[in-house]
C-alpha atoms as a PDB file:
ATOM      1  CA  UNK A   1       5.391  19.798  47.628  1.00  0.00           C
ATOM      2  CA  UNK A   2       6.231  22.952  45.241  1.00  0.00           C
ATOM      3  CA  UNK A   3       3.314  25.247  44.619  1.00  0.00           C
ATOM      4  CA  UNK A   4       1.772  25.820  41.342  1.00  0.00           C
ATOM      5  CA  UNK A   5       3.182  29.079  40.710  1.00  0.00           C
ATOM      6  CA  UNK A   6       6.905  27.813  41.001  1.00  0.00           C
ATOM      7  CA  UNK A   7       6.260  25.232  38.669  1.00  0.00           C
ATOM      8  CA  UNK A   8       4.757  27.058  35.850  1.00  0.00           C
ATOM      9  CA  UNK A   9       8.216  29.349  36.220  1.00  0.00           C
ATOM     10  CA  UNK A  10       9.987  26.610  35.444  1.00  0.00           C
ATOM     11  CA  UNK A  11       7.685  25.118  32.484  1.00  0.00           C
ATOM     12  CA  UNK A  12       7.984  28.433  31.096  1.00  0.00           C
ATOM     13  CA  UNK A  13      11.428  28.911  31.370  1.00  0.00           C
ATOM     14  CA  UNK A  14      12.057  25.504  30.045  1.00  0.00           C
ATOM     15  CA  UNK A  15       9.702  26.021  26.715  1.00  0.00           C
ATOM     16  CA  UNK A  16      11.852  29.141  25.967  1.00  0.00           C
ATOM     17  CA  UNK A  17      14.813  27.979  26.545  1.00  0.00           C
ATOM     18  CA  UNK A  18      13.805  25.135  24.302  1.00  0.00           C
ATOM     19  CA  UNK A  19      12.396  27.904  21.951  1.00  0.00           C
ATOM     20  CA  UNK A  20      15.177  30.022  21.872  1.00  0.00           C
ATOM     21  CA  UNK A  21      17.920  26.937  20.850  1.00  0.00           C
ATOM     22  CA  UNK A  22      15.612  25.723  18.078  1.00  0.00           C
ATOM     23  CA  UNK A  23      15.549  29.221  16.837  1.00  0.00           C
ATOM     24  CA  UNK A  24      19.515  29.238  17.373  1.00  0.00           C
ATOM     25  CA  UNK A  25      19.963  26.514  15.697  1.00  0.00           C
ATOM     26  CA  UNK A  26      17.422  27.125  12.287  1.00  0.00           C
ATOM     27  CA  UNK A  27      19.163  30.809  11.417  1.00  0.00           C
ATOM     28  CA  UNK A  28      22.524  28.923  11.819  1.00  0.00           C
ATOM     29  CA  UNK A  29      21.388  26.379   9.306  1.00  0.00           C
ATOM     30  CA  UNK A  30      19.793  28.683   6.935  1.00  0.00           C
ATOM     31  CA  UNK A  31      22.819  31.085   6.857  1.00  0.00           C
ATOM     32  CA  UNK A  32      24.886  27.869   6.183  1.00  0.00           C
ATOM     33  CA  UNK A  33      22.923  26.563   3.945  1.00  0.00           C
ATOM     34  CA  UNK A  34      23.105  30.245   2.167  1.00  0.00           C
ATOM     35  CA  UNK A  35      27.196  30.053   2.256  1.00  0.00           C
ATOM     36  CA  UNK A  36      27.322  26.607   1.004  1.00  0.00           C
ATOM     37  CA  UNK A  37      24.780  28.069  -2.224  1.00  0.00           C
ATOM     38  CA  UNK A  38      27.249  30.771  -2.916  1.00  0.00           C
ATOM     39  CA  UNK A  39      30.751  28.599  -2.652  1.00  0.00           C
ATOM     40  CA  UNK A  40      29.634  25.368  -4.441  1.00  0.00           C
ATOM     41  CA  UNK A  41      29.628  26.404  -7.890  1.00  0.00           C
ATOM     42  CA  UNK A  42      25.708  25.471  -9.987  1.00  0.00           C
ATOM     43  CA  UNK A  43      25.623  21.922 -12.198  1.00  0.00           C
ATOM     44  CA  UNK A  44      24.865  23.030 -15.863  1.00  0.00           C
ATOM     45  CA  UNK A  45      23.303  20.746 -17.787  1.00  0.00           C
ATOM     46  CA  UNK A  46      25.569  19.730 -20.795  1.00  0.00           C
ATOM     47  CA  UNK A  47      23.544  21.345 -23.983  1.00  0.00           C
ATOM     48  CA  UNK A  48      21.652  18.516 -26.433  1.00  0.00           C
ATOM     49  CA  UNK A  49      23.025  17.937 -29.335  1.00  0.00           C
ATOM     50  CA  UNK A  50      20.416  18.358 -31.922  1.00  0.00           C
ATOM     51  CA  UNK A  51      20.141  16.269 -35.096  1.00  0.00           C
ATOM     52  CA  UNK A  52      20.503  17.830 -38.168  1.00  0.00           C
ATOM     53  CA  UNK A  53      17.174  18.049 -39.941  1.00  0.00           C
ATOM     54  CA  UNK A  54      17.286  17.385 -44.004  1.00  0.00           C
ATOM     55  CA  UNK A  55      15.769  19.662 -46.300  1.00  0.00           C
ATOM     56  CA  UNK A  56      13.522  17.116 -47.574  1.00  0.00           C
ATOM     57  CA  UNK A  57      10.192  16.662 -45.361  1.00  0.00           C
ATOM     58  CA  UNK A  58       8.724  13.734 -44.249  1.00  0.00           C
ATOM     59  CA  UNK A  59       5.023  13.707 -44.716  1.00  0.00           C
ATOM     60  CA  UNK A  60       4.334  11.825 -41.577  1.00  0.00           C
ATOM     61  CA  UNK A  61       7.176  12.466 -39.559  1.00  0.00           C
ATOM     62  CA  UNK A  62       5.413  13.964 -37.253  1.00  0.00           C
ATOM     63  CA  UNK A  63       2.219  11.588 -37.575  1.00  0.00           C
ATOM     64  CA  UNK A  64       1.553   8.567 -34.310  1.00  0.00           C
ATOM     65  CA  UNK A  65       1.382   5.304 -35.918  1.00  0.00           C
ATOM     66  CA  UNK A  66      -1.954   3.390 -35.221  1.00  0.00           C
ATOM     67  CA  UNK A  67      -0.513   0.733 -33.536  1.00  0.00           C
ATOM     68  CA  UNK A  68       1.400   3.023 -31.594  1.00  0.00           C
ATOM     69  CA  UNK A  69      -1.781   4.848 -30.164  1.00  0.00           C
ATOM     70  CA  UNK A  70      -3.455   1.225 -29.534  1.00  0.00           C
ATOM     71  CA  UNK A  71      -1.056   0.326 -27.607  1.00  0.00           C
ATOM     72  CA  UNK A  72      -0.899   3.330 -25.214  1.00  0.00           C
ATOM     73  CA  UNK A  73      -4.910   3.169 -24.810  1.00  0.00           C
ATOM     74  CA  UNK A  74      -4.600  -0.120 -23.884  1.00  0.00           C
ATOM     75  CA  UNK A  75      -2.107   0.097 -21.219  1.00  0.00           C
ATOM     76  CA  UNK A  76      -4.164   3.134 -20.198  1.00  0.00           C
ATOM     77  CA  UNK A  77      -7.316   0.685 -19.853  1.00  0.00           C
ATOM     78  CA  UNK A  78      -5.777  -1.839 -18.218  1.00  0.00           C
ATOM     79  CA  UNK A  79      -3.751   0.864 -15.672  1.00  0.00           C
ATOM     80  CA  UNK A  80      -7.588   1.882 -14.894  1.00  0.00           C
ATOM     81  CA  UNK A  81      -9.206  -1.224 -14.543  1.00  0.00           C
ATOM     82  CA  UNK A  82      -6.401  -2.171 -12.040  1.00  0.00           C
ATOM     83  CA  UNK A  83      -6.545   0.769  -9.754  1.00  0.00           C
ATOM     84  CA  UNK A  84     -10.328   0.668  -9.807  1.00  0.00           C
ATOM     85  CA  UNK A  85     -10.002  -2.623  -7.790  1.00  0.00           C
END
């Protein structure tokens, strides 16, 4: 039987060993992952096209119908009343 003393040599030189490859391993990834940000060019977002607005003005363009807003609190309620189960 080993002693004690060999054995915790050899835990400890197993945990950083273990140490040092995840440590390896992480800057490889980050400096990869750091390479691959600079040579694969950014998605833009293709712009909106915005409507043209007409010079005339809506009084209640901008206005919620009723039945619009009864609607949404009611799905609200019921949404509650479900999860409160």
């Amino acid at each position: 039987m080993e002693n004690v003393g060999s054995l915790l040599v050899d835990a400890a030189t197993l945990m950083l060993t273990g140490m040092a490859v995840v440590f390896i391993f992480l800057t490889i990834l980050v400096y990869l992952v750091r390479l691959m940000s600079k040579l694969v060019p950014e998605e833009v977002p293709e712009p909106i096209a915005t409507p043209k607005q007409n010079n005339k003005v809506q009084p209640n363009s901008s206005a919620v119908s009723p039945k619009v807003v009864a609607a949404i609190s009611a799905a609200v309620h019921q949404y509650r009343t479900s999860t409160a189960k």
